[in-house]
PDB file of N, CA and C in Angstrom:
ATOM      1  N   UNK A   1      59.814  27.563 129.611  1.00  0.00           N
ATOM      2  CA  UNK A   1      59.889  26.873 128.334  1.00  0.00           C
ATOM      3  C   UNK A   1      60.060  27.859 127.185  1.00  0.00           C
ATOM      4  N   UNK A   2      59.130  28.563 127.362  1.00  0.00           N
ATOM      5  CA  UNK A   2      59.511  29.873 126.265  1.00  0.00           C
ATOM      6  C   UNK A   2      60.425  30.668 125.978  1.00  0.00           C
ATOM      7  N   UNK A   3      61.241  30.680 127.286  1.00  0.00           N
ATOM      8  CA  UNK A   3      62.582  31.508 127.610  1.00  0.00           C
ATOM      9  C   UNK A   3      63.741  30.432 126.788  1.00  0.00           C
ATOM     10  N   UNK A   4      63.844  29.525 126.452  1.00  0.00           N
ATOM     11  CA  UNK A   4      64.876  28.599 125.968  1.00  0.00           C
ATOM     12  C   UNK A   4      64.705  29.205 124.210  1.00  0.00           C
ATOM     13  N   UNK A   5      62.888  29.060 123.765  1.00  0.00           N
ATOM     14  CA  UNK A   5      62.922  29.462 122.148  1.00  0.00           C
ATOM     15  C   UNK A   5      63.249  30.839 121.990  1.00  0.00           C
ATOM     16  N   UNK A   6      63.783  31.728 122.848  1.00  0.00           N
ATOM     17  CA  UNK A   6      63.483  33.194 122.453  1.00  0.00           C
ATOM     18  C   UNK A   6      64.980  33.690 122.970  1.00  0.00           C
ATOM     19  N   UNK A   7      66.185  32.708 123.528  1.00  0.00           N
ATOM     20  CA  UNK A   7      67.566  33.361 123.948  1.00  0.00           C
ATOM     21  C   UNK A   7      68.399  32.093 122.892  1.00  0.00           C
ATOM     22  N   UNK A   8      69.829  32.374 123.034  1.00  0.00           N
ATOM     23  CA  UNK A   8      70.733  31.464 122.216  1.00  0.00           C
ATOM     24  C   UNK A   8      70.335  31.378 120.814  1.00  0.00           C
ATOM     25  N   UNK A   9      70.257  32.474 120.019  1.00  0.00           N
ATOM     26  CA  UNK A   9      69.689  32.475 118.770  1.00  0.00           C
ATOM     27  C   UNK A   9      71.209  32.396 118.227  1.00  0.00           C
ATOM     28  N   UNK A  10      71.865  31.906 117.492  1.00  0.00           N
ATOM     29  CA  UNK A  10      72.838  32.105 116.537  1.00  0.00           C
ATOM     30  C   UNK A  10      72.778  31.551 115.206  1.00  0.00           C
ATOM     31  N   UNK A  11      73.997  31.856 114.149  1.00  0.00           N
ATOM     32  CA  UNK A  11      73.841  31.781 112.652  1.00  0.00           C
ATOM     33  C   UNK A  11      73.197  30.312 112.373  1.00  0.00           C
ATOM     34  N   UNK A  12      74.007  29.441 113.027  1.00  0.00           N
ATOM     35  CA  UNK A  12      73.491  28.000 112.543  1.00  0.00           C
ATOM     36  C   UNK A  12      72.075  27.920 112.816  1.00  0.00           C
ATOM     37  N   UNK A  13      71.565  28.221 114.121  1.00  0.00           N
ATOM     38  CA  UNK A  13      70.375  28.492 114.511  1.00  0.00           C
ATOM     39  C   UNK A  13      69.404  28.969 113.972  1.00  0.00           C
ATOM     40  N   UNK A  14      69.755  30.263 113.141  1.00  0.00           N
ATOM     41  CA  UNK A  14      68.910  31.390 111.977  1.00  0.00           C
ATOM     42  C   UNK A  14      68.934  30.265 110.774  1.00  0.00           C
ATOM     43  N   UNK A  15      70.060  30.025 110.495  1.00  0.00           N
ATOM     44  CA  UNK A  15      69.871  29.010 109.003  1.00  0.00           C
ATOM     45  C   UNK A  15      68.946  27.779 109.371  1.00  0.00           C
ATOM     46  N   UNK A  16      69.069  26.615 110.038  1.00  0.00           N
ATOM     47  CA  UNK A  16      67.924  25.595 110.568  1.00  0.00           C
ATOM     48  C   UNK A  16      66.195  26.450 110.494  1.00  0.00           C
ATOM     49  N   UNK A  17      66.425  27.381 110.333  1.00  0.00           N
ATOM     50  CA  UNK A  17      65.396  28.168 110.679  1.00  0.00           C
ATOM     51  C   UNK A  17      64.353  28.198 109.374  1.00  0.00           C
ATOM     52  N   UNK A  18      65.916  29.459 108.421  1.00  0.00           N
ATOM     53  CA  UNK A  18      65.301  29.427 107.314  1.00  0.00           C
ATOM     54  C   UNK A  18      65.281  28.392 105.986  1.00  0.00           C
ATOM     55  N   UNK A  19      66.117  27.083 106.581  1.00  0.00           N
ATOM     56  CA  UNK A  19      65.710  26.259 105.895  1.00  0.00           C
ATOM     57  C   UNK A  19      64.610  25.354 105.858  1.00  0.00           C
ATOM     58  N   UNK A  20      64.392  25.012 107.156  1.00  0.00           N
ATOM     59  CA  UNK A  20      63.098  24.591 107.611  1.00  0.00           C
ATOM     60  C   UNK A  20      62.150  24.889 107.334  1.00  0.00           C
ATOM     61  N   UNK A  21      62.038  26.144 106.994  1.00  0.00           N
ATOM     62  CA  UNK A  21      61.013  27.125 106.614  1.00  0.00           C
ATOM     63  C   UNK A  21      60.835  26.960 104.786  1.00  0.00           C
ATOM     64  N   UNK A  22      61.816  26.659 104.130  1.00  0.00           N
ATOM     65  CA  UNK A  22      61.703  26.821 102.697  1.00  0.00           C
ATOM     66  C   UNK A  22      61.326  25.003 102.475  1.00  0.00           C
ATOM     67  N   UNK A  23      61.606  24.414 103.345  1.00  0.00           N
ATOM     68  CA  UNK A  23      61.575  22.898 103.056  1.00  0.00           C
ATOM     69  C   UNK A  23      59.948  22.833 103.067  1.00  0.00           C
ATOM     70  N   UNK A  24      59.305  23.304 104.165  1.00  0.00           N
ATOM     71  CA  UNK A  24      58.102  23.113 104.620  1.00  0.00           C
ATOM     72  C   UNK A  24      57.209  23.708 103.495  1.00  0.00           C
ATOM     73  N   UNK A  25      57.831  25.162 102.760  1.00  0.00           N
ATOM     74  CA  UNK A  25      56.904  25.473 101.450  1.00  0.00           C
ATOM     75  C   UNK A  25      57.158  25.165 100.630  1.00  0.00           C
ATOM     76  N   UNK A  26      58.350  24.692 100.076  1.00  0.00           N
ATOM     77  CA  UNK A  26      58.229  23.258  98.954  1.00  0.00           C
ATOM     78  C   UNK A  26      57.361  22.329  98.824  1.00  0.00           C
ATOM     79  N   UNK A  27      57.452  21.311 100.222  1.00  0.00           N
ATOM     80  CA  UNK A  27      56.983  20.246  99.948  1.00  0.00           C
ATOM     81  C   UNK A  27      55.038  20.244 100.636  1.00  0.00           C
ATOM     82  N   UNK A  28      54.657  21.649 100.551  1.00  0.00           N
ATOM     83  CA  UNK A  28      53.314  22.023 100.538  1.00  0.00           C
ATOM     84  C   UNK A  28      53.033  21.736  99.258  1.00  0.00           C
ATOM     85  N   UNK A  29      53.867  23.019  98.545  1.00  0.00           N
ATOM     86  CA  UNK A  29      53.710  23.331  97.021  1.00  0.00           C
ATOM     87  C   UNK A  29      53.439  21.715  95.891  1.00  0.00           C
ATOM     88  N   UNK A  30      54.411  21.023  96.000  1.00  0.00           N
ATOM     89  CA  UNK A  30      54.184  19.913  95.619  1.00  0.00           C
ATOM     90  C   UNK A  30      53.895  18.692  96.140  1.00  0.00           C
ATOM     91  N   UNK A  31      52.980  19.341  97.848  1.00  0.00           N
ATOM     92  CA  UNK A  31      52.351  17.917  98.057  1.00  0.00           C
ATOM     93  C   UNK A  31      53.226  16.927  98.384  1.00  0.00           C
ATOM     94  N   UNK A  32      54.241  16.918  98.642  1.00  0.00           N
ATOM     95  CA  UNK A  32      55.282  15.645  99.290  1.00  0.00           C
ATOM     96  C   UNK A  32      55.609  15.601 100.931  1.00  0.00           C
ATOM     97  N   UNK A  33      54.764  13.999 100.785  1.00  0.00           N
ATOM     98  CA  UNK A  33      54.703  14.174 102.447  1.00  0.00           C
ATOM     99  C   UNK A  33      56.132  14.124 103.359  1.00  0.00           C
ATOM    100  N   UNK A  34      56.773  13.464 102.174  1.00  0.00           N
ATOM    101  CA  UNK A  34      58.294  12.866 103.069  1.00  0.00           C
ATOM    102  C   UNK A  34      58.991  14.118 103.336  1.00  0.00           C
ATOM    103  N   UNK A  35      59.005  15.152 102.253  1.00  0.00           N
ATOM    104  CA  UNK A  35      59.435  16.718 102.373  1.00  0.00           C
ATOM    105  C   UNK A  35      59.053  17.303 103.931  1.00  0.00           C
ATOM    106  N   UNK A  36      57.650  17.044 103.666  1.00  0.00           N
ATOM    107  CA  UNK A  36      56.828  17.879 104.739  1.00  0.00           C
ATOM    108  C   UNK A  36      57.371  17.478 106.351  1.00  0.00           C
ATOM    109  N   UNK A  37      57.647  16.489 106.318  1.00  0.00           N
ATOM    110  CA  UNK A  37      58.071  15.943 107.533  1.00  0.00           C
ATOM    111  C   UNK A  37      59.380  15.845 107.960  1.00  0.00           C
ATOM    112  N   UNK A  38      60.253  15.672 106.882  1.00  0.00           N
ATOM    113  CA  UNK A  38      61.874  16.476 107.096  1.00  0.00           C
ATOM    114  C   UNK A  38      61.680  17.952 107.586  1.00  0.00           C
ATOM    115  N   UNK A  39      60.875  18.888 106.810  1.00  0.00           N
ATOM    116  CA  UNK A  39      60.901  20.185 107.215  1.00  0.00           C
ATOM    117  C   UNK A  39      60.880  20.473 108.795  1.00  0.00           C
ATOM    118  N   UNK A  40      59.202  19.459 108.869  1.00  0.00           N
ATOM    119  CA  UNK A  40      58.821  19.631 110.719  1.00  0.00           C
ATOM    120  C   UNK A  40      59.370  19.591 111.714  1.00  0.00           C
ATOM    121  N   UNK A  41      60.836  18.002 111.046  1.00  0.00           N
ATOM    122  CA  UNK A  41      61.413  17.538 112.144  1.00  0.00           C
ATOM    123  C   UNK A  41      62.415  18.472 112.261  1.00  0.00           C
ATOM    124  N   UNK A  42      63.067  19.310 111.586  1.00  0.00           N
ATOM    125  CA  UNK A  42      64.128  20.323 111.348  1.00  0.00           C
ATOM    126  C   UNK A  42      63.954  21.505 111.929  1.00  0.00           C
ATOM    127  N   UNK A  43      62.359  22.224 111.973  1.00  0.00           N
ATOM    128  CA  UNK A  43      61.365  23.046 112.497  1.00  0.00           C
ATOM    129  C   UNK A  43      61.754  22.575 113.768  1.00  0.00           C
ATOM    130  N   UNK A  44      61.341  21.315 114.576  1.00  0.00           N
ATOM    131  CA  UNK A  44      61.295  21.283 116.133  1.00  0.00           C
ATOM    132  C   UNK A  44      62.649  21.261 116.243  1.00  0.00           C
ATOM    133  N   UNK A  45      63.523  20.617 115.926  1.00  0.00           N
ATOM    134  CA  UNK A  45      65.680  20.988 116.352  1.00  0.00           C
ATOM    135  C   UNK A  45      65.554  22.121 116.248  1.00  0.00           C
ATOM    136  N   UNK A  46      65.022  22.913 115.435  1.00  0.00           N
ATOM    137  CA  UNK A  46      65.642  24.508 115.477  1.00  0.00           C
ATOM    138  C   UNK A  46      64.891  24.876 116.318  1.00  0.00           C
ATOM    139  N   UNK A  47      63.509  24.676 117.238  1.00  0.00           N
ATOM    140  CA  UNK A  47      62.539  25.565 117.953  1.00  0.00           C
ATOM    141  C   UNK A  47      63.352  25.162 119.409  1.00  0.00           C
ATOM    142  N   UNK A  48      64.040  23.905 119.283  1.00  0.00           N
ATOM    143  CA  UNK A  48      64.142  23.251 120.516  1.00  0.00           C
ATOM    144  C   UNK A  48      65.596  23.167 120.868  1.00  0.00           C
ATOM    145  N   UNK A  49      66.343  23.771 120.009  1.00  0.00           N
ATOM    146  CA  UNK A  49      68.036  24.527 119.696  1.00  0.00           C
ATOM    147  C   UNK A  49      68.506  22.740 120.195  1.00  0.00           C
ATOM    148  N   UNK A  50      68.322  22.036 119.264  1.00  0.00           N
ATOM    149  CA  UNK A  50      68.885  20.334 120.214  1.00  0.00           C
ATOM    150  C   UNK A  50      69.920  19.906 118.568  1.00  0.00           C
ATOM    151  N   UNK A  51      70.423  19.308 118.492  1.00  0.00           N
ATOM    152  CA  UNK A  51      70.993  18.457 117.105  1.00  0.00           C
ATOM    153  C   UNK A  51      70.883  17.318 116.701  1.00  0.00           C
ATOM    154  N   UNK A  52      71.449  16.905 115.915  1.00  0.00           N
ATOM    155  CA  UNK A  52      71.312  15.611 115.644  1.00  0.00           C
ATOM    156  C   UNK A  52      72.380  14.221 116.401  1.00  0.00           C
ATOM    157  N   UNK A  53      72.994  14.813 116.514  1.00  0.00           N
ATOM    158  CA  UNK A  53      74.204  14.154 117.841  1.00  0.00           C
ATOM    159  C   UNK A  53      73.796  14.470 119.199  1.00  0.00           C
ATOM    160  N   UNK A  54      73.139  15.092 119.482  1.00  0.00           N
ATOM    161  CA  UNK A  54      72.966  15.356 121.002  1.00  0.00           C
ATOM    162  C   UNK A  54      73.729  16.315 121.681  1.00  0.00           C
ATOM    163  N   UNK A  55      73.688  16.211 122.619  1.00  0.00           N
ATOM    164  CA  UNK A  55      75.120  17.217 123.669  1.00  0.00           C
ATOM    165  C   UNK A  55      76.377  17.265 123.513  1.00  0.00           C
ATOM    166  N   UNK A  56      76.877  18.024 122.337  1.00  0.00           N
ATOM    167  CA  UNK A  56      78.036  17.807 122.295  1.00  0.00           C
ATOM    168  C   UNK A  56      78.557  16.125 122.056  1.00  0.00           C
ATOM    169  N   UNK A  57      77.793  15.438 121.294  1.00  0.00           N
ATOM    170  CA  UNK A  57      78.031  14.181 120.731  1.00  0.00           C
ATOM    171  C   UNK A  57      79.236  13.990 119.333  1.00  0.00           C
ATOM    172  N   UNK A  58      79.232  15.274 118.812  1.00  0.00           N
ATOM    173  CA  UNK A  58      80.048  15.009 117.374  1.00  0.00           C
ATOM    174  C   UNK A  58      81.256  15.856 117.630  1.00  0.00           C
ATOM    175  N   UNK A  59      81.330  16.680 118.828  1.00  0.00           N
ATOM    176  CA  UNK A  59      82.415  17.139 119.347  1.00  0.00           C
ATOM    177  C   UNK A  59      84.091  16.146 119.127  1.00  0.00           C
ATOM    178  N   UNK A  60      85.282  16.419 118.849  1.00  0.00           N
ATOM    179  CA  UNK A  60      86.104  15.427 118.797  1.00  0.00           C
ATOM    180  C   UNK A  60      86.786  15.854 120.038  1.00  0.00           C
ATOM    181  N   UNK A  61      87.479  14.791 120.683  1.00  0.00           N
ATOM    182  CA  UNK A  61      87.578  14.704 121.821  1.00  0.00           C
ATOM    183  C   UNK A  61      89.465  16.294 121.824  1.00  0.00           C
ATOM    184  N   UNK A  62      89.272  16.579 123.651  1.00  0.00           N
ATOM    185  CA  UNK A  62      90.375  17.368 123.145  1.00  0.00           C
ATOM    186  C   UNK A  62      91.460  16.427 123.960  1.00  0.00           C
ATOM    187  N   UNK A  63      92.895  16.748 123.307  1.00  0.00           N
ATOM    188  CA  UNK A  63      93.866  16.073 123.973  1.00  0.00           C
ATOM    189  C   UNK A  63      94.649  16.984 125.098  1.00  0.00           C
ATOM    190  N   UNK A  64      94.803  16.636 125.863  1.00  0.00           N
ATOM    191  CA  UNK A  64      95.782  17.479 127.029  1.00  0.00           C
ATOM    192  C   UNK A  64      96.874  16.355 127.513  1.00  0.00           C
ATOM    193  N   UNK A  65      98.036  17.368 127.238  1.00  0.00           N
ATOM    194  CA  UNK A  65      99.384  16.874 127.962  1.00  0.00           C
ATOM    195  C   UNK A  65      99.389  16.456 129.287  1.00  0.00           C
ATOM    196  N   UNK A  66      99.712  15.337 129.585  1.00  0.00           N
ATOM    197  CA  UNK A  66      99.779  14.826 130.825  1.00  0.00           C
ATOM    198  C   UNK A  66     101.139  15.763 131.496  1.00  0.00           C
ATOM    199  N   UNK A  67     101.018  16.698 132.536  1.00  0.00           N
ATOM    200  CA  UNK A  67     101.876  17.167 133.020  1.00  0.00           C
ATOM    201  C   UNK A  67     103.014  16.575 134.218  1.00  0.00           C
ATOM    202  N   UNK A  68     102.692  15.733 134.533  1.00  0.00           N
ATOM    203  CA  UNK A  68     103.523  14.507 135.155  1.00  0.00           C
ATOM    204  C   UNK A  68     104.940  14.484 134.302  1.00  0.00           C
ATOM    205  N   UNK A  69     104.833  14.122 133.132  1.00  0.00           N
ATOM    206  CA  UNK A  69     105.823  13.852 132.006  1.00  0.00           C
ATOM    207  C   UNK A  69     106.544  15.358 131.775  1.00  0.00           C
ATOM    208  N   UNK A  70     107.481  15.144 131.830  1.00  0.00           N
ATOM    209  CA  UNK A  70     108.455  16.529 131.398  1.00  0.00           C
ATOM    210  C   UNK A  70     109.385  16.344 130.590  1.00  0.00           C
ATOM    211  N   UNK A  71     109.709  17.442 129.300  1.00  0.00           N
ATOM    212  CA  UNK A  71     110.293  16.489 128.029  1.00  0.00           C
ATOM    213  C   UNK A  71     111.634  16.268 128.707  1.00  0.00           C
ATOM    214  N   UNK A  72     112.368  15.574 127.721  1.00  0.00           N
ATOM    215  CA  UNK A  72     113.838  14.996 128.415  1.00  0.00           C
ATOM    216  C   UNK A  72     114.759  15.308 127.308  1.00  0.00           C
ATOM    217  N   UNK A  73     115.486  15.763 127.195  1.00  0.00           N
ATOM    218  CA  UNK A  73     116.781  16.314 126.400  1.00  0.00           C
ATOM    219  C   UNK A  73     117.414  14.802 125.841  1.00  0.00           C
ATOM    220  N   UNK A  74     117.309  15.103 124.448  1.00  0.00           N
ATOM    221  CA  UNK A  74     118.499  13.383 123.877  1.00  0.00           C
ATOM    222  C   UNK A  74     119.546  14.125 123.649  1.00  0.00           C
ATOM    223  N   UNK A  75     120.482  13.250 123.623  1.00  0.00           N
ATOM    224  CA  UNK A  75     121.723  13.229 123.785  1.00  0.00           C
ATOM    225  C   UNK A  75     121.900  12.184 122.207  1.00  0.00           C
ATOM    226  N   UNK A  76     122.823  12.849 121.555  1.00  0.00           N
ATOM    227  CA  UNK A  76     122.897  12.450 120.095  1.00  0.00           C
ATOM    228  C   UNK A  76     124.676  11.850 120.500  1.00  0.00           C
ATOM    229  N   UNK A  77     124.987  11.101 119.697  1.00  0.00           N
ATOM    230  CA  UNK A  77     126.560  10.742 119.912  1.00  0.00           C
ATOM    231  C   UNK A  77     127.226  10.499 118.302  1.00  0.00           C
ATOM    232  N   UNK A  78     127.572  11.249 117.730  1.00  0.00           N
ATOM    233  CA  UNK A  78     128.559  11.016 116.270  1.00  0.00           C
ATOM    234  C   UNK A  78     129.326   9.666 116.295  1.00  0.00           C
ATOM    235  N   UNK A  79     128.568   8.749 115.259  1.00  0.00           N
ATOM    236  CA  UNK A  79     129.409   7.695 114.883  1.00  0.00           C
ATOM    237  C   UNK A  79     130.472   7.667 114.067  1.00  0.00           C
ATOM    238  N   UNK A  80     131.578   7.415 113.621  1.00  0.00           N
ATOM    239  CA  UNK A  80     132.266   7.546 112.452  1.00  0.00           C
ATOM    240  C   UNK A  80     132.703   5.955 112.079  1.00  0.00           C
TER     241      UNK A  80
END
């Protein structure tokens, strides 16, 4: 379990981090619970490297050429 919070650290990862972190001493500072609990929940996604879409949920899909199909040459004909 510990091995998951301590490998796969990257930028987005560091930022969730240190925002989480500034959210949580804000909303100490002024006592706001709704703050406090955005921070926490932001705190466990970043401890628990998960998102808000899930697994590759907001990913857009990729397209691949069906290779079956092979292009076909047109043939143009001059009207006059």
């Amino acid at each position: 379990m510990f091995q998951s919070l301590l490998s796969n650290w990257n930028f987005m990862r560091l930022l969730r981090l240190v925002l989480s972190v500034i959210i949580i001493v804000q909303a100490v500072s002024v006592h706001d619970t709704a703050m406090s609990i955005a921070g926490v929940f932001l705190l466990g996604m970043t401890l628990a490297n998960i998102g808000c879409c899930g697994a590759n949920g907001c990913a857009a899909p990729t397209y691949k050429k069906p290779e079956d199909k092979k292009e076909e040459t047109i043939s143009y004909e001059e009207i006059h």
